[in-house]
Protein backbone atom coordinates (compact mmCIF):
# COMPACT_ATOMS: atom_id res chain seq x y z
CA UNK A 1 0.00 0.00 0.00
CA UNK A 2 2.54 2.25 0.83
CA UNK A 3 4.76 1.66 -2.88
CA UNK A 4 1.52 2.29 -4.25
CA UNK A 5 0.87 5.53 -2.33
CA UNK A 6 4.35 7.13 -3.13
CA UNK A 7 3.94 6.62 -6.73
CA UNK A 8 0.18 7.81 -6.73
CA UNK A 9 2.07 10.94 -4.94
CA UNK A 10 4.94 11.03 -7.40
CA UNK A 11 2.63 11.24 -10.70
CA UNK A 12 0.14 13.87 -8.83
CA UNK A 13 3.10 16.02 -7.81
CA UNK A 14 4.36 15.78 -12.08
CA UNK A 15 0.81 16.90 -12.87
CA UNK A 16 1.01 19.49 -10.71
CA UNK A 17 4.59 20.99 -11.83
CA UNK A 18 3.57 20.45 -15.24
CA UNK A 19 0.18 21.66 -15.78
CA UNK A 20 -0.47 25.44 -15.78
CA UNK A 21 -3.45 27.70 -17.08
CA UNK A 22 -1.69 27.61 -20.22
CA UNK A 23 -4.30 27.34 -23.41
CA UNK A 24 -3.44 25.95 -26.71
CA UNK A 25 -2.87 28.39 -29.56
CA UNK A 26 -5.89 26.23 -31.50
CA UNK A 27 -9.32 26.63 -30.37
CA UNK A 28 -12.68 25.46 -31.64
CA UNK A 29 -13.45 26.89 -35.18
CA UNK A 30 -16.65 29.25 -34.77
CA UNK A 31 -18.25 27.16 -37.48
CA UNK A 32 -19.31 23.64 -36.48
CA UNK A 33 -17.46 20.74 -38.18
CA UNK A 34 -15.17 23.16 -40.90
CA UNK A 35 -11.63 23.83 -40.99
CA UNK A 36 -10.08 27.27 -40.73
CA UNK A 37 -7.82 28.34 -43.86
CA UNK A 38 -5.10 28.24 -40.79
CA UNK A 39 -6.28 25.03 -40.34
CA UNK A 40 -6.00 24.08 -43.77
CA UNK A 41 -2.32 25.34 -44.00
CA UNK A 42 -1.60 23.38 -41.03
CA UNK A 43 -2.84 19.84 -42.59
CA UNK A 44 -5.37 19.11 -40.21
CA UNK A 45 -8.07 16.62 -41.61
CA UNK A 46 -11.79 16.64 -39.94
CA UNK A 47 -13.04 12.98 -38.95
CA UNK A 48 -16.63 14.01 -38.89
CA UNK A 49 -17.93 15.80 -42.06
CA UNK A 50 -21.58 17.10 -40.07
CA UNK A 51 -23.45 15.29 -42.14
CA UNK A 52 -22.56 11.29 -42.30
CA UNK A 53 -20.83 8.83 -40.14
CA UNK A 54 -18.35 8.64 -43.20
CA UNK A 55 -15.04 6.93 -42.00
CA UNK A 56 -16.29 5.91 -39.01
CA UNK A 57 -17.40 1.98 -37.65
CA UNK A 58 -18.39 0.01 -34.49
CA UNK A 59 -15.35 -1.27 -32.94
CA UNK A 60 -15.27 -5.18 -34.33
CA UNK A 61 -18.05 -4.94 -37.11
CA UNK A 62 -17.59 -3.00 -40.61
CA UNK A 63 -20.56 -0.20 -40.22
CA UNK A 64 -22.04 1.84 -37.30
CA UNK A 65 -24.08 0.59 -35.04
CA UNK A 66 -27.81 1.76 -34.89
CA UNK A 67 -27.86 3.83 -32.00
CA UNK A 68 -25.66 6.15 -33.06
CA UNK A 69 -26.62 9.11 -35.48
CA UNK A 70 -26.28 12.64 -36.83
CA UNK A 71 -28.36 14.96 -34.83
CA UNK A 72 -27.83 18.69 -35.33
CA UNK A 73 -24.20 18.60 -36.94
CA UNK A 74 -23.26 16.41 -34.22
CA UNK A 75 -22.80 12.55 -33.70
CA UNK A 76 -24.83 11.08 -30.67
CA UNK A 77 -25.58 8.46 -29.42
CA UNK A 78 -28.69 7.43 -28.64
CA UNK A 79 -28.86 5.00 -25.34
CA UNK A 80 -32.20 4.15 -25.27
CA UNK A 81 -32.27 0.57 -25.11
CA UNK A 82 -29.68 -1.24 -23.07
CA UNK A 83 -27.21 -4.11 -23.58
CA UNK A 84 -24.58 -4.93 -20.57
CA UNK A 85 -23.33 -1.63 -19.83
CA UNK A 86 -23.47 -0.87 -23.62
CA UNK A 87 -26.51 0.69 -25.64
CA UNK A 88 -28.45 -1.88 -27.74
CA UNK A 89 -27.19 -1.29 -31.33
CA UNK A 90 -24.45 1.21 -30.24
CA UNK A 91 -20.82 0.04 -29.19
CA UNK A 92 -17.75 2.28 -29.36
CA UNK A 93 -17.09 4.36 -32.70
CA UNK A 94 -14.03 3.83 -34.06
CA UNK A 95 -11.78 5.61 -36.68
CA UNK A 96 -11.03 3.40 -39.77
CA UNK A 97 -7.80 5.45 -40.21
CA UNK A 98 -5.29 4.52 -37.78
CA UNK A 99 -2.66 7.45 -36.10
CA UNK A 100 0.61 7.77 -34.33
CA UNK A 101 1.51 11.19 -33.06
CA UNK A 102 -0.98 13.07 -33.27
CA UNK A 103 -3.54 16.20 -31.96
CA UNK A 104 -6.83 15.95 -31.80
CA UNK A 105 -9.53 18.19 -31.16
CA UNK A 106 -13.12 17.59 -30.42
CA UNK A 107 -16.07 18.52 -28.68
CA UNK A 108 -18.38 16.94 -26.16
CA UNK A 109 -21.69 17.20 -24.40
CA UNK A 110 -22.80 14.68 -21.88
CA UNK A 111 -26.08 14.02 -20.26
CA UNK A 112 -27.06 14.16 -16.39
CA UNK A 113 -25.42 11.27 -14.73
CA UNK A 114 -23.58 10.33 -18.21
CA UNK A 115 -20.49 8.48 -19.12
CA UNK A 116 -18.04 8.43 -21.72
CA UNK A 117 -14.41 8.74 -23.16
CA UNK A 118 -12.24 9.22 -26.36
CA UNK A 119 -10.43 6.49 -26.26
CA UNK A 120 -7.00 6.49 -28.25
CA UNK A 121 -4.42 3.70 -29.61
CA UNK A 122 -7.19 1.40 -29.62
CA UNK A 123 -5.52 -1.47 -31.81
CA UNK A 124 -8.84 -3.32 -33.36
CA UNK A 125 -8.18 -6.88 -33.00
CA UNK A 126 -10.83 -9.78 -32.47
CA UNK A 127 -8.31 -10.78 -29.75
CA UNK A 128 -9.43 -7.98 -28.00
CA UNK A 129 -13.05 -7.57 -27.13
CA UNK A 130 -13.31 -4.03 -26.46
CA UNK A 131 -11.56 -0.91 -27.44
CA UNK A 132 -10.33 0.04 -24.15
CA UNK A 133 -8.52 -3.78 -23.62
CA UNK A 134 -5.94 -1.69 -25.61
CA UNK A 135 -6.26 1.76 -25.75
CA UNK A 136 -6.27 4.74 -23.12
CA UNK A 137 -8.88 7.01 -22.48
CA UNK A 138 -9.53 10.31 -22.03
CA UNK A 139 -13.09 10.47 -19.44
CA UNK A 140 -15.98 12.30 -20.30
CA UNK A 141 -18.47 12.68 -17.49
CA UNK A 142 -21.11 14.52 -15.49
CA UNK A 143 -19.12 14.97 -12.53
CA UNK A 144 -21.87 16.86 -11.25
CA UNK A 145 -21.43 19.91 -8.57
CA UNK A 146 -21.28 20.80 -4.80
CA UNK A 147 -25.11 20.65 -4.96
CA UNK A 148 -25.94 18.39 -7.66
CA UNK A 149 -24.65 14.15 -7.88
CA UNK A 150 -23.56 13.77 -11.26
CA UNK A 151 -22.15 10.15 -12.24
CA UNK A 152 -21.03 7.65 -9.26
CA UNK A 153 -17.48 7.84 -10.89
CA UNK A 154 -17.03 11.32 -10.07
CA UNK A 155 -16.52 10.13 -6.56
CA UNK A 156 -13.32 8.16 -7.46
CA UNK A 157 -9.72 9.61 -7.80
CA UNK A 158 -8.60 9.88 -11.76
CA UNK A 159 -12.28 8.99 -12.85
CA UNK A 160 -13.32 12.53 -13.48
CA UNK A 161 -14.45 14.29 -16.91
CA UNK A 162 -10.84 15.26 -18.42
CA UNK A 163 -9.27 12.46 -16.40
CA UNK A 164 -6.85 10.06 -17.86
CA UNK A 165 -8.91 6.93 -16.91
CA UNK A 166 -7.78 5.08 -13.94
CA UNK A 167 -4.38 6.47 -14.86
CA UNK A 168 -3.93 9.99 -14.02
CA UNK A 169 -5.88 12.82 -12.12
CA UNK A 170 -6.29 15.87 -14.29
CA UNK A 171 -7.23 19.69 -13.54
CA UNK A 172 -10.64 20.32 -13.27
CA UNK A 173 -12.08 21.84 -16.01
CA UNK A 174 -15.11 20.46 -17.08
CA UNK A 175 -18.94 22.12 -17.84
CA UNK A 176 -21.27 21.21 -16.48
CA UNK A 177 -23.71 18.24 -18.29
CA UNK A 178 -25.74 19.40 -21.25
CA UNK A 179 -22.90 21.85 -22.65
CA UNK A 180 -20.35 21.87 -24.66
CA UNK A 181 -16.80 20.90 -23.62
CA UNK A 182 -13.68 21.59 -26.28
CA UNK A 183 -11.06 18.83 -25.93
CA UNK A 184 -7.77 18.13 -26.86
CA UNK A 185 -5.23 15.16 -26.79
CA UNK A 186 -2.03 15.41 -28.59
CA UNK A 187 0.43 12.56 -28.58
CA UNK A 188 3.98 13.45 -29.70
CA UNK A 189 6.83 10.96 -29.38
CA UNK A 190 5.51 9.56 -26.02
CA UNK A 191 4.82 12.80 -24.65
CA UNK A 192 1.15 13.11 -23.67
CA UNK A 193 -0.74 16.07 -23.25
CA UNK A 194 -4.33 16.98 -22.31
CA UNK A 195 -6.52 19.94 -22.72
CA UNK A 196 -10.37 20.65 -21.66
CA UNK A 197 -12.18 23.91 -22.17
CA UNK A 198 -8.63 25.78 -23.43
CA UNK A 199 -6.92 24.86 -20.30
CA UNK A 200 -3.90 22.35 -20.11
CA UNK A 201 -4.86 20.15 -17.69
CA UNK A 202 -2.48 17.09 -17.95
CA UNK A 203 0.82 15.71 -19.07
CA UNK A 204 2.75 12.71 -18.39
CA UNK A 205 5.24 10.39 -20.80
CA UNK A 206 3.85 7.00 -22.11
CA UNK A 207 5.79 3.85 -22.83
CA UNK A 208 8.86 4.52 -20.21
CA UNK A 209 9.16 2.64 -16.68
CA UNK A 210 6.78 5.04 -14.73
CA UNK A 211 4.41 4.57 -17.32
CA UNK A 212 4.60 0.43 -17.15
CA UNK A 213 4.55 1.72 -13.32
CA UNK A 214 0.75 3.53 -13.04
CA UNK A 215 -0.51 0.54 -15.53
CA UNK A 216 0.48 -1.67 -12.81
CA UNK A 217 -1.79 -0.50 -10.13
CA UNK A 218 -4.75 0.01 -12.36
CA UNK A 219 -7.72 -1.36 -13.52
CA UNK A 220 -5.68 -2.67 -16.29
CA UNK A 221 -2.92 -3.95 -14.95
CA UNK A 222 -4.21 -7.71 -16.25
CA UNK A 223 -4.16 -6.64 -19.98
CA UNK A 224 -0.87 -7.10 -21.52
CA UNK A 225 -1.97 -4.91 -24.49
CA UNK A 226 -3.32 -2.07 -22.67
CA UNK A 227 -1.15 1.33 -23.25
CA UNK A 228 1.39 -0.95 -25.55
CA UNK A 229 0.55 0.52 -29.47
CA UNK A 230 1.83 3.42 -30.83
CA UNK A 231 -0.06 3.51 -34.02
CA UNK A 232 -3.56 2.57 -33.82
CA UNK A 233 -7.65 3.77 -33.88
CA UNK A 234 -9.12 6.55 -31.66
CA UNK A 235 -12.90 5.26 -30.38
CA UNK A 236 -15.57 7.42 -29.16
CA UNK A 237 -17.06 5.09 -26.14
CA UNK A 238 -20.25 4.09 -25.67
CA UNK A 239 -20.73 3.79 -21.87
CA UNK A 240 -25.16 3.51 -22.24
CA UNK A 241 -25.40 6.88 -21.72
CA UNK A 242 -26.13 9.83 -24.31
CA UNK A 243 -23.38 11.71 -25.31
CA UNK A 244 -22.91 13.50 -28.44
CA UNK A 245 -19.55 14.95 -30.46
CA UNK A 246 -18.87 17.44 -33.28
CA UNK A 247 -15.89 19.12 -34.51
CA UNK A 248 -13.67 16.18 -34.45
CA UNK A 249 -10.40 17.00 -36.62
CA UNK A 250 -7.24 15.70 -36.22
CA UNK A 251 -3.60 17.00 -37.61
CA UNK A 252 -0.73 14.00 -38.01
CA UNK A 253 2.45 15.19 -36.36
């Protein structure tokens, strides 16, 4: 208990020293799923053209699942019916492109008491049942407020909207359900950096001992694969709760 405490401490103080107010130079266009001529000029590509679920597919089949359509410029999911802790005809949305470094950019809204994640390296595999047996995610949640309950997750350390899940505690900077939130995850040569809402709220290295370290007393420390590719899918979770995304565009680094 006490090894695990000191490195807990360890990777909280990093945060800490590393994370500042500072906000990322690119924000969220003013025009819903479009690319800025800067953006352009920069290479970045959208993932999500408004309209279609074009380039898109449920992890482990070849289309998207049901449950999950374009409302409003946005994709949502719709969790109506249930199946496990899943949504009957829904399942996580992956990429058919695969990345490596990266930065991606998205947005998010969440519903009262919801649950989800972008989940990233996810290396699609029949091996591997679900996209998180491999890849990390990034936690998107109703953490809810000093008055309000949101999800029962926002009660746990490093299971908070912006959080890297089960992983690493991040700043808060999260809106509340039913808004928008602007994300960002940019992967660069193992370096790992968060942003929610224009603030940086996270950075640590992946793939080095400390890394095989937080693995090791988390949820995932039975999954060989988990945290391991470098080049692989990003998934938009379905954790049977609505949740909807827009703006998704992504620039190869």
């Amino acid at each position: 208990m006490l090894k695990r405490f000191n490195i807990a401490a360890m990777v909280m103080a990093a945060i800490l020293l590393s994370c500042s107010s500072t906000k990322t130079a690119t924000t969220s266009s003013g025009n819903p799923n479009t690319l800025t001529a800067k953006e352009k000029n920069e290479n970045w590509q959208l993932l999500f053209d408004g309209q279609t679920l074009n380039g898109w597919h449920t992890y482990g089949k070849s289309s998207a699942g049901s449950a999950w359509k374009v409302e409003d410029g946005a994709i949502c999911l719709q969790a109506a019916g249930q199946q496990g802790y899943q949504t009957s005809g829904g399942g996580d949305m992956v990429t058919n492109e695969e990345y490596g470094n990266f930065h991606l950019q998205l947005d998010w809204k969440i519903s009262e008491k919801g649950n989800s994640g972008i989940v990233f390296y996810v290396h699609e595999d029949p091996q591997f049942k679900e996209s998180w047996n491999t890849g990390m995610e990034m936690q998107i949640l109703d953490n809810g407020t000093p008055t309000r309950l949101g999800h029962s997750d926002a009660k746990i350390y490093t299971h908070r909207a912006g959080d890297l899940y089960d992983l690493l505690a991040s700043k808060d900077a999260a809106k509340p359900y039913g808004e928008w939130n602007h994300a960002e995850v940019i992967s660069n040569n193992g370096k790992l950096d968060f942003y929610l809402n224009g603030e940086h709220t996270l950075s640590t290295t992946m793939w080095n001992d400390t890394w095989q370290q937080m693995i090791a007393i988390s949820k995932f420390k039975d999954m060989k694969s988990f945290g391991t590719y470098k080049t692989s899918k990003i998934a938009l979770q379905d954790h049977g709760n609505n949740v909807c995304f827009r703006n998704i565009k992504i620039r190869r680094l």
